[in-house]
PDB file of N, CA and C in Angstrom:
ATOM      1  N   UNK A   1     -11.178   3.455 -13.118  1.00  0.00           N
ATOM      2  CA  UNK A   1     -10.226   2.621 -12.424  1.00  0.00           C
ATOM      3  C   UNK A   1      -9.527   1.745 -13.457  1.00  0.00           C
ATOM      4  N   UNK A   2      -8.147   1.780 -13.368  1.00  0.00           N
ATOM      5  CA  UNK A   2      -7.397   0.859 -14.348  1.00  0.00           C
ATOM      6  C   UNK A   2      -6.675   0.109 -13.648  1.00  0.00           C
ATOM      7  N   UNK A   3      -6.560  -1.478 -14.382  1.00  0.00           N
ATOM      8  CA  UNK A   3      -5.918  -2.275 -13.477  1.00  0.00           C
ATOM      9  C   UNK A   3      -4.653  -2.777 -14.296  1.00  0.00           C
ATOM     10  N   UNK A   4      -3.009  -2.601 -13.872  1.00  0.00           N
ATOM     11  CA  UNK A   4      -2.323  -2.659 -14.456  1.00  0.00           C
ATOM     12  C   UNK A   4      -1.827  -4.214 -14.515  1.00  0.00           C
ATOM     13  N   UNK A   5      -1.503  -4.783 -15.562  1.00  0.00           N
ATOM     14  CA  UNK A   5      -1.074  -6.254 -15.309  1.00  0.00           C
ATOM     15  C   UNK A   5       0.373  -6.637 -16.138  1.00  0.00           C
ATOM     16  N   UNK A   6       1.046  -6.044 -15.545  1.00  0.00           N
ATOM     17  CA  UNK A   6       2.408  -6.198 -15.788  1.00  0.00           C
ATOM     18  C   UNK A   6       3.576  -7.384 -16.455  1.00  0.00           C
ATOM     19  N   UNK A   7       4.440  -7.846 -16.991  1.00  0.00           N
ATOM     20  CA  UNK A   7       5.244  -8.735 -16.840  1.00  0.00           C
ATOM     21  C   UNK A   7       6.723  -8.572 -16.413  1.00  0.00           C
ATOM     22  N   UNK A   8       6.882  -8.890 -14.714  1.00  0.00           N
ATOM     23  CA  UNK A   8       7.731  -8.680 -14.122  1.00  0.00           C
ATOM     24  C   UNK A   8       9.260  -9.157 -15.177  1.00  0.00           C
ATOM     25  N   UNK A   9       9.354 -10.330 -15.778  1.00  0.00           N
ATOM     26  CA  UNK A   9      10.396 -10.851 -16.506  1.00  0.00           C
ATOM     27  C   UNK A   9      10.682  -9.449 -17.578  1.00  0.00           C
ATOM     28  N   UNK A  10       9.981  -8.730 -18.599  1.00  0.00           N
ATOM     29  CA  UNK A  10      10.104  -8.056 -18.890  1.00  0.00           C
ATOM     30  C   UNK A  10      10.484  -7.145 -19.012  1.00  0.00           C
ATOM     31  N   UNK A  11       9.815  -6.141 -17.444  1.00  0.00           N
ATOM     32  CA  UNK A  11       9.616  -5.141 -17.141  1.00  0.00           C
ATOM     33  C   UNK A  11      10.072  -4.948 -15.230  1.00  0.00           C
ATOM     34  N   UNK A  12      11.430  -5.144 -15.825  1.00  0.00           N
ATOM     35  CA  UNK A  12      12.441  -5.429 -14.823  1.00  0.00           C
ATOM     36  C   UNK A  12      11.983  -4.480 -13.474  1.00  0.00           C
ATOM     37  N   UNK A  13      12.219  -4.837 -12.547  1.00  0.00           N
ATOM     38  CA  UNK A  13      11.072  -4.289 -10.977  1.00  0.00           C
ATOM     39  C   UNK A  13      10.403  -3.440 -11.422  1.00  0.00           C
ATOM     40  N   UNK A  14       9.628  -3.736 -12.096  1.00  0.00           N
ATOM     41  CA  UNK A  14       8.509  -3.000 -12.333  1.00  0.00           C
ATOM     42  C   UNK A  14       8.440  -1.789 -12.870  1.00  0.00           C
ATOM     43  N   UNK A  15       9.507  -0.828 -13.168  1.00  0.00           N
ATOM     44  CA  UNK A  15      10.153   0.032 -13.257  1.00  0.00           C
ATOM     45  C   UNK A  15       9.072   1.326 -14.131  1.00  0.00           C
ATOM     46  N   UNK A  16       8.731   0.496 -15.657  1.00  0.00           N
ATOM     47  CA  UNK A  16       7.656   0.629 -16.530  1.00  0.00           C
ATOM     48  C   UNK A  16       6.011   0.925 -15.948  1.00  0.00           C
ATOM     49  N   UNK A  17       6.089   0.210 -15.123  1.00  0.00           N
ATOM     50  CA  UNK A  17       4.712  -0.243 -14.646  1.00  0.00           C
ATOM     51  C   UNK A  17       4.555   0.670 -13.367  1.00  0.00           C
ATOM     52  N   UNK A  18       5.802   1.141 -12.787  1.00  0.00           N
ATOM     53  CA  UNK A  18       5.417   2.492 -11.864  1.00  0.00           C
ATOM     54  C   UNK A  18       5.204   3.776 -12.786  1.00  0.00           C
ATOM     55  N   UNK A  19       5.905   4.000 -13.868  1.00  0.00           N
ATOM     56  CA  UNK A  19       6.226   5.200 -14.646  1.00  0.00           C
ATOM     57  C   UNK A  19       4.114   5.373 -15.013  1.00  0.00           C
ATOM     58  N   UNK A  20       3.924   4.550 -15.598  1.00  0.00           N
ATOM     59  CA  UNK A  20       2.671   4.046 -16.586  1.00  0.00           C
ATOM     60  C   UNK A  20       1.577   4.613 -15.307  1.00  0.00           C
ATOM     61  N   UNK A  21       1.653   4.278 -13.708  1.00  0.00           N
ATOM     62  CA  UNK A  21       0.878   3.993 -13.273  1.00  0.00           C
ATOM     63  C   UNK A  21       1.176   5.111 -12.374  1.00  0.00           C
ATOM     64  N   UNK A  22       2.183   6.317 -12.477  1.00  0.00           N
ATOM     65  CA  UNK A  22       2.292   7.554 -11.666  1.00  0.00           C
ATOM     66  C   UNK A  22       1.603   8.778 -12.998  1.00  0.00           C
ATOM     67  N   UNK A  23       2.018   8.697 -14.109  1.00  0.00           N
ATOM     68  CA  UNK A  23       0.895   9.090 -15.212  1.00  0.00           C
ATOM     69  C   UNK A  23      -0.735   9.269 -15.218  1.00  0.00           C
ATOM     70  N   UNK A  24      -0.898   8.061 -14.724  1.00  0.00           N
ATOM     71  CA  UNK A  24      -2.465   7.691 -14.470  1.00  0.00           C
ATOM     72  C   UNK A  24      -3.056   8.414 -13.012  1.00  0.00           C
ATOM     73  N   UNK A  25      -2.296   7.859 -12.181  1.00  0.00           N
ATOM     74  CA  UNK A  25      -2.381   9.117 -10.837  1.00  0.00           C
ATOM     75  C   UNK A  25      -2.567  10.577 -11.047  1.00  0.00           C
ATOM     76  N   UNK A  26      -1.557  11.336 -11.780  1.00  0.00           N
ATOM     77  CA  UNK A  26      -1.474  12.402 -12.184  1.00  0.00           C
ATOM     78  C   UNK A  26      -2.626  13.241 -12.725  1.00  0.00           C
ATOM     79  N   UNK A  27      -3.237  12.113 -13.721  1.00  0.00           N
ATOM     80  CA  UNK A  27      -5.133  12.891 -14.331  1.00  0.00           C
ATOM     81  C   UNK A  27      -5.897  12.052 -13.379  1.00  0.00           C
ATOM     82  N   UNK A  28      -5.711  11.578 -12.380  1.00  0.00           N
ATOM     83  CA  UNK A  28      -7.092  11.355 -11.333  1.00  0.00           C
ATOM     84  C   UNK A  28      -7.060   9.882 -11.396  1.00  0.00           C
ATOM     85  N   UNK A  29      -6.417   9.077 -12.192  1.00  0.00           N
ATOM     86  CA  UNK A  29      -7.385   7.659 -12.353  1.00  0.00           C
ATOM     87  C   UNK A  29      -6.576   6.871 -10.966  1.00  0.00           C
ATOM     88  N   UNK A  30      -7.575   5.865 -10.493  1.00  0.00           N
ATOM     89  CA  UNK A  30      -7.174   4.543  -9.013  1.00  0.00           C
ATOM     90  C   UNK A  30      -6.896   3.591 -10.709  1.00  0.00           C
ATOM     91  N   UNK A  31      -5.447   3.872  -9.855  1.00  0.00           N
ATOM     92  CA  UNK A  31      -4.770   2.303 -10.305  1.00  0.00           C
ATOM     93  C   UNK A  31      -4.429   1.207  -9.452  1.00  0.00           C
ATOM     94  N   UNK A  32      -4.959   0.024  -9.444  1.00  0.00           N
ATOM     95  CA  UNK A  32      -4.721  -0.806  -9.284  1.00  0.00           C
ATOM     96  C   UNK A  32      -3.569  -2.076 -10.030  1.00  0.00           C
ATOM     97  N   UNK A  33      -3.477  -3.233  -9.224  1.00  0.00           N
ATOM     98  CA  UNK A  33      -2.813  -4.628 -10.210  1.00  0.00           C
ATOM     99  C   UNK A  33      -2.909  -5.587  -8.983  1.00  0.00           C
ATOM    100  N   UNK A  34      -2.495  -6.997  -9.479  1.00  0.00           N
ATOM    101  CA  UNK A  34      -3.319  -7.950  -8.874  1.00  0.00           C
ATOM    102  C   UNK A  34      -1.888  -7.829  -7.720  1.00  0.00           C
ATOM    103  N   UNK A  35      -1.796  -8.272  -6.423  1.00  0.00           N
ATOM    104  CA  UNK A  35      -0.989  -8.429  -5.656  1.00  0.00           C
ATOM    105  C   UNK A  35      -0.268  -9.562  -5.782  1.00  0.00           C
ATOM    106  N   UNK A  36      -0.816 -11.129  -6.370  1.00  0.00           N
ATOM    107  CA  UNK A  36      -0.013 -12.159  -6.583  1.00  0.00           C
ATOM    108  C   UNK A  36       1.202 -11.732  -7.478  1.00  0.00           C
ATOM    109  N   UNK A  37       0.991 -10.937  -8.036  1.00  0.00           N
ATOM    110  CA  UNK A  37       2.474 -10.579  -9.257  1.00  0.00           C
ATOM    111  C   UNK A  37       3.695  -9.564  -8.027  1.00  0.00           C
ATOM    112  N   UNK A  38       3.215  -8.739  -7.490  1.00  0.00           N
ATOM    113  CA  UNK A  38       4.231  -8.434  -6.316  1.00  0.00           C
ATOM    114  C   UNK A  38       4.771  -9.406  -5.462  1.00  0.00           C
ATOM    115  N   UNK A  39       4.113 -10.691  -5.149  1.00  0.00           N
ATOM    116  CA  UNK A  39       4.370 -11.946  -4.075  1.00  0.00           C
ATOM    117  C   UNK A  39       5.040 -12.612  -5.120  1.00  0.00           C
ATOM    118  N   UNK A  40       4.578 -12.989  -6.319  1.00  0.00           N
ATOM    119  CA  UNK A  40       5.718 -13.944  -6.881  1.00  0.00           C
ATOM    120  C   UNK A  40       7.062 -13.388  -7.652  1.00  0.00           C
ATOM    121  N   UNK A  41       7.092 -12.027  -7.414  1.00  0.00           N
ATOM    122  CA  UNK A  41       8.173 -11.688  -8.237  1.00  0.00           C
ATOM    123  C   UNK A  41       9.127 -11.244  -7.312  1.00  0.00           C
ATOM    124  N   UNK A  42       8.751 -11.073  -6.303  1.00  0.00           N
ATOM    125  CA  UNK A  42       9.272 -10.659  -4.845  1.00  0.00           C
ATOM    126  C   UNK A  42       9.532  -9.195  -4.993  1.00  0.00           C
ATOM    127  N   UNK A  43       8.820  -8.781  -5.635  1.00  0.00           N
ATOM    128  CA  UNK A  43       8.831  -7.288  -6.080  1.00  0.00           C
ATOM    129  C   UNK A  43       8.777  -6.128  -4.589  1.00  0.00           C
ATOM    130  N   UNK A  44       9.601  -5.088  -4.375  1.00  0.00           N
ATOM    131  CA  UNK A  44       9.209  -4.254  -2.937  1.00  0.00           C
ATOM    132  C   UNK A  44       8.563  -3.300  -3.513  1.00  0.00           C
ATOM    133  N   UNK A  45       7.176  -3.519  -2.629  1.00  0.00           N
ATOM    134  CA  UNK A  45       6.190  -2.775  -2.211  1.00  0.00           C
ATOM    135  C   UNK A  45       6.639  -1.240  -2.088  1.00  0.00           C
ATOM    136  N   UNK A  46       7.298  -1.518  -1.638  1.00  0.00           N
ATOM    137  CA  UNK A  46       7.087   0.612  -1.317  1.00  0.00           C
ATOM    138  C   UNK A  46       7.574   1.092  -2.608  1.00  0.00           C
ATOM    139  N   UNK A  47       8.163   0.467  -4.002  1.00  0.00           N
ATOM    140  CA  UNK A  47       8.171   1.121  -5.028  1.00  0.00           C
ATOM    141  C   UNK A  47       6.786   0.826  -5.483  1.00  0.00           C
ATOM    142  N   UNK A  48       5.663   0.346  -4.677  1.00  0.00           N
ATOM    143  CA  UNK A  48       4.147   0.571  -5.854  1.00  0.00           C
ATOM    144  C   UNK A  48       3.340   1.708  -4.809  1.00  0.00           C
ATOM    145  N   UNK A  49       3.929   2.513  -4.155  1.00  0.00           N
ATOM    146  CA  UNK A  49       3.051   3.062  -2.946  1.00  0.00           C
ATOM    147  C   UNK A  49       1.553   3.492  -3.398  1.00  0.00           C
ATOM    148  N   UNK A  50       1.872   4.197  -5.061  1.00  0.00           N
ATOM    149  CA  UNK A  50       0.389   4.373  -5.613  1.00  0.00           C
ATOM    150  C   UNK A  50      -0.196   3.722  -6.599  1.00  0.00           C
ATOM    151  N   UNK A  51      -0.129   2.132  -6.130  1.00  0.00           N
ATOM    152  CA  UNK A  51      -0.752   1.446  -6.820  1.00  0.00           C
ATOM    153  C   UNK A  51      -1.605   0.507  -5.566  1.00  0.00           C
ATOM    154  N   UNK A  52      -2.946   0.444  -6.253  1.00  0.00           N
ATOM    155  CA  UNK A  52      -3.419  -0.516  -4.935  1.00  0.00           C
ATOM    156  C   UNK A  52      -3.511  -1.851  -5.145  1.00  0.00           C
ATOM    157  N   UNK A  53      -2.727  -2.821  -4.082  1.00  0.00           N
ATOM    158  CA  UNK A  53      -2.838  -4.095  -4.837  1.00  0.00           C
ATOM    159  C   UNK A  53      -3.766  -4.792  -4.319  1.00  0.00           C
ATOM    160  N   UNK A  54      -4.880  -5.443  -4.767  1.00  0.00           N
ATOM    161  CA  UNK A  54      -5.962  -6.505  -4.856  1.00  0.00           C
ATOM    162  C   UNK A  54      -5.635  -7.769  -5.340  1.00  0.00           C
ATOM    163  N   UNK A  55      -6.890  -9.056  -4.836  1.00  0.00           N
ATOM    164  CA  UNK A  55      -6.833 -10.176  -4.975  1.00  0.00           C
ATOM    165  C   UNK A  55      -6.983  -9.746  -6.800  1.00  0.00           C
ATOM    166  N   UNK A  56      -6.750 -11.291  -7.655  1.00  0.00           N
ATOM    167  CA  UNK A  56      -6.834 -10.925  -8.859  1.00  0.00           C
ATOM    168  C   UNK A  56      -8.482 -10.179  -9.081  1.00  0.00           C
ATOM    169  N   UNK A  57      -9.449 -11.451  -8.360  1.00  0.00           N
ATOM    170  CA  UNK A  57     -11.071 -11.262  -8.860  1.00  0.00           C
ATOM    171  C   UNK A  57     -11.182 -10.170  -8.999  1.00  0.00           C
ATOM    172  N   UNK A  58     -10.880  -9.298  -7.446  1.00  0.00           N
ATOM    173  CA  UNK A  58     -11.884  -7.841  -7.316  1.00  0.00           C
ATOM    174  C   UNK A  58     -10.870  -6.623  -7.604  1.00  0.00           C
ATOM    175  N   UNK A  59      -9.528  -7.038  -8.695  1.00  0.00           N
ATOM    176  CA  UNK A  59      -9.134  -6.454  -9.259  1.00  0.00           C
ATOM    177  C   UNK A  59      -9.721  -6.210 -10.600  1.00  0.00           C
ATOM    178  N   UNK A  60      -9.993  -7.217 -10.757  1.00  0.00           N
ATOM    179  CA  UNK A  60     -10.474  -7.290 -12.407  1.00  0.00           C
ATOM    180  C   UNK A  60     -12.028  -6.827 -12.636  1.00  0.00           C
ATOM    181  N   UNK A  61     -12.998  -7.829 -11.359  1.00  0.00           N
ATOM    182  CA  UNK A  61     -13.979  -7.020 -11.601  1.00  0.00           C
ATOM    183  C   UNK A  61     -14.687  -5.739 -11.338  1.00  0.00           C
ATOM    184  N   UNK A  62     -13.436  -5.034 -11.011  1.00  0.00           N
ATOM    185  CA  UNK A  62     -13.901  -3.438 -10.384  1.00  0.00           C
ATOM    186  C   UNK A  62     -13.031  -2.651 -11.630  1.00  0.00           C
ATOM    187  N   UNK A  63     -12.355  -3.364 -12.368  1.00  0.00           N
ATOM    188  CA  UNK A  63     -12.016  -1.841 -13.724  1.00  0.00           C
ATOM    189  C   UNK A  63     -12.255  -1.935 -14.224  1.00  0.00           C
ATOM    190  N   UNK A  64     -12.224  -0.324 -15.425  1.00  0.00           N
ATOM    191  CA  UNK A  64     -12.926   0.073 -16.385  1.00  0.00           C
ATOM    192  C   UNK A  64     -12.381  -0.586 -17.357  1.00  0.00           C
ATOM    193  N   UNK A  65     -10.936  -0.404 -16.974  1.00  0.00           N
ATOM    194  CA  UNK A  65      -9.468  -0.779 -18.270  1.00  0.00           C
ATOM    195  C   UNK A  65      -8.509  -1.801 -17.382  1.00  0.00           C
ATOM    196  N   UNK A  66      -8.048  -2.669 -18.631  1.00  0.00           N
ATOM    197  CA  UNK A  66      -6.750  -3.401 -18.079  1.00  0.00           C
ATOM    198  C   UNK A  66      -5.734  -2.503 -19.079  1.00  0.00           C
ATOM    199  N   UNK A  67      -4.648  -2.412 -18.435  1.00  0.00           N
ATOM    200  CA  UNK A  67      -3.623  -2.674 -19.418  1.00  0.00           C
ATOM    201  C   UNK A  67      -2.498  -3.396 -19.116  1.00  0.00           C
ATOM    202  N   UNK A  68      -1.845  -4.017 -20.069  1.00  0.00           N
ATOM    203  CA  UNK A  68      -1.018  -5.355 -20.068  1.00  0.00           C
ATOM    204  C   UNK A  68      -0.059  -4.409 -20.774  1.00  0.00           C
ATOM    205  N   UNK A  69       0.904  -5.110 -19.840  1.00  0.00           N
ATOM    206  CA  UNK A  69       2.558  -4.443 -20.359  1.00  0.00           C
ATOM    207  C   UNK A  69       3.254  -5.597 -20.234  1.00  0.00           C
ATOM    208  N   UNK A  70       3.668  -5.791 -21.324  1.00  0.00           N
ATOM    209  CA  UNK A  70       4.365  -7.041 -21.649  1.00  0.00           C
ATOM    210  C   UNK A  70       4.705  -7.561 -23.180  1.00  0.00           C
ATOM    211  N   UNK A  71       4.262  -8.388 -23.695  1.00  0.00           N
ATOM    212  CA  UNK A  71       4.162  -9.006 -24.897  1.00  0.00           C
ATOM    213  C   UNK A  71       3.422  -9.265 -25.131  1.00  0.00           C
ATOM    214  N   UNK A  72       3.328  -9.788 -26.368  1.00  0.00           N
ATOM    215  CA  UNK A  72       1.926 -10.974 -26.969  1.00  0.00           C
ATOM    216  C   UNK A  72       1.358 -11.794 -25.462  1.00  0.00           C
ATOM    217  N   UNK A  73       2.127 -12.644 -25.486  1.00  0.00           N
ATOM    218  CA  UNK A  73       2.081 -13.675 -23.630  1.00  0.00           C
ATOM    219  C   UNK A  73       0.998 -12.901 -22.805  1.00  0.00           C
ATOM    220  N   UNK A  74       1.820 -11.785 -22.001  1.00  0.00           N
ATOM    221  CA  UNK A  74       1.412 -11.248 -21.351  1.00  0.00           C
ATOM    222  C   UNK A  74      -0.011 -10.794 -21.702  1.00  0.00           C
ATOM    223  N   UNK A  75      -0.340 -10.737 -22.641  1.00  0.00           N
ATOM    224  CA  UNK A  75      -1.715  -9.967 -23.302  1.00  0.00           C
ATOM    225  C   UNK A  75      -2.991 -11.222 -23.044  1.00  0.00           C
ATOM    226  N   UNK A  76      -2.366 -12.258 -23.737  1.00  0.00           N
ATOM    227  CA  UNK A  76      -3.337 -13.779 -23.305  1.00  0.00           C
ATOM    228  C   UNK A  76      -3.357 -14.001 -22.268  1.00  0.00           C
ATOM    229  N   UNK A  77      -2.404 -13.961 -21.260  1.00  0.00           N
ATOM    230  CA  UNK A  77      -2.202 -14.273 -19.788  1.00  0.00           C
ATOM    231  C   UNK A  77      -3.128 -13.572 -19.112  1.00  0.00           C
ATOM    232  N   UNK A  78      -3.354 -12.057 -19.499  1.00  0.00           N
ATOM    233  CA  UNK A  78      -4.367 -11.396 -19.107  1.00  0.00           C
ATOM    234  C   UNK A  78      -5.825 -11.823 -19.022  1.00  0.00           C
ATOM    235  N   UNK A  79      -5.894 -11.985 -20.366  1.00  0.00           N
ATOM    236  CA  UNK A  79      -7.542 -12.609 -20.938  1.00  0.00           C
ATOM    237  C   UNK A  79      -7.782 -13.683 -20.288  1.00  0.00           C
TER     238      UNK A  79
END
């Protein structure tokens, strides 16, 4: 299970972060990302249809992998 943690400013509607996370679908893996980043970015949902969004906690503590798409920022923001 990988949990994707995006930076919407960046990675303009998400655009990156669907590509990254229909890849991962493709060889089997549940991707997840936290749902507060869809609510504050006002991001639409039906472009994440195969991503599952979770509170941050039991996003984080149910994957194997994060990956952070973003910058430096985004990488600490993660941690």
């Amino acid at each position: 299970k990988v949990m994707l943690y995006p930076n919407p400013t960046r990675d303009l509607d998400l655009a990156c972060t669907v590509k990254v996370a229909a890849m991962l679908r493709e060889d089997g893996i549940q991707v997840t990302m936290p749902d507060a980043i869809a609510e504050k970015f006002g991001i639409d949902r039906a472009i994440l249809h195969h991503i599952e969004l979770l509170d941050f906690d039991p996003a984080i503590e149910n994957a194997d992998m994060i990956i952070s798409l973003g910058g430096d920022g985004s990488i600490l923001h993660t941690a």
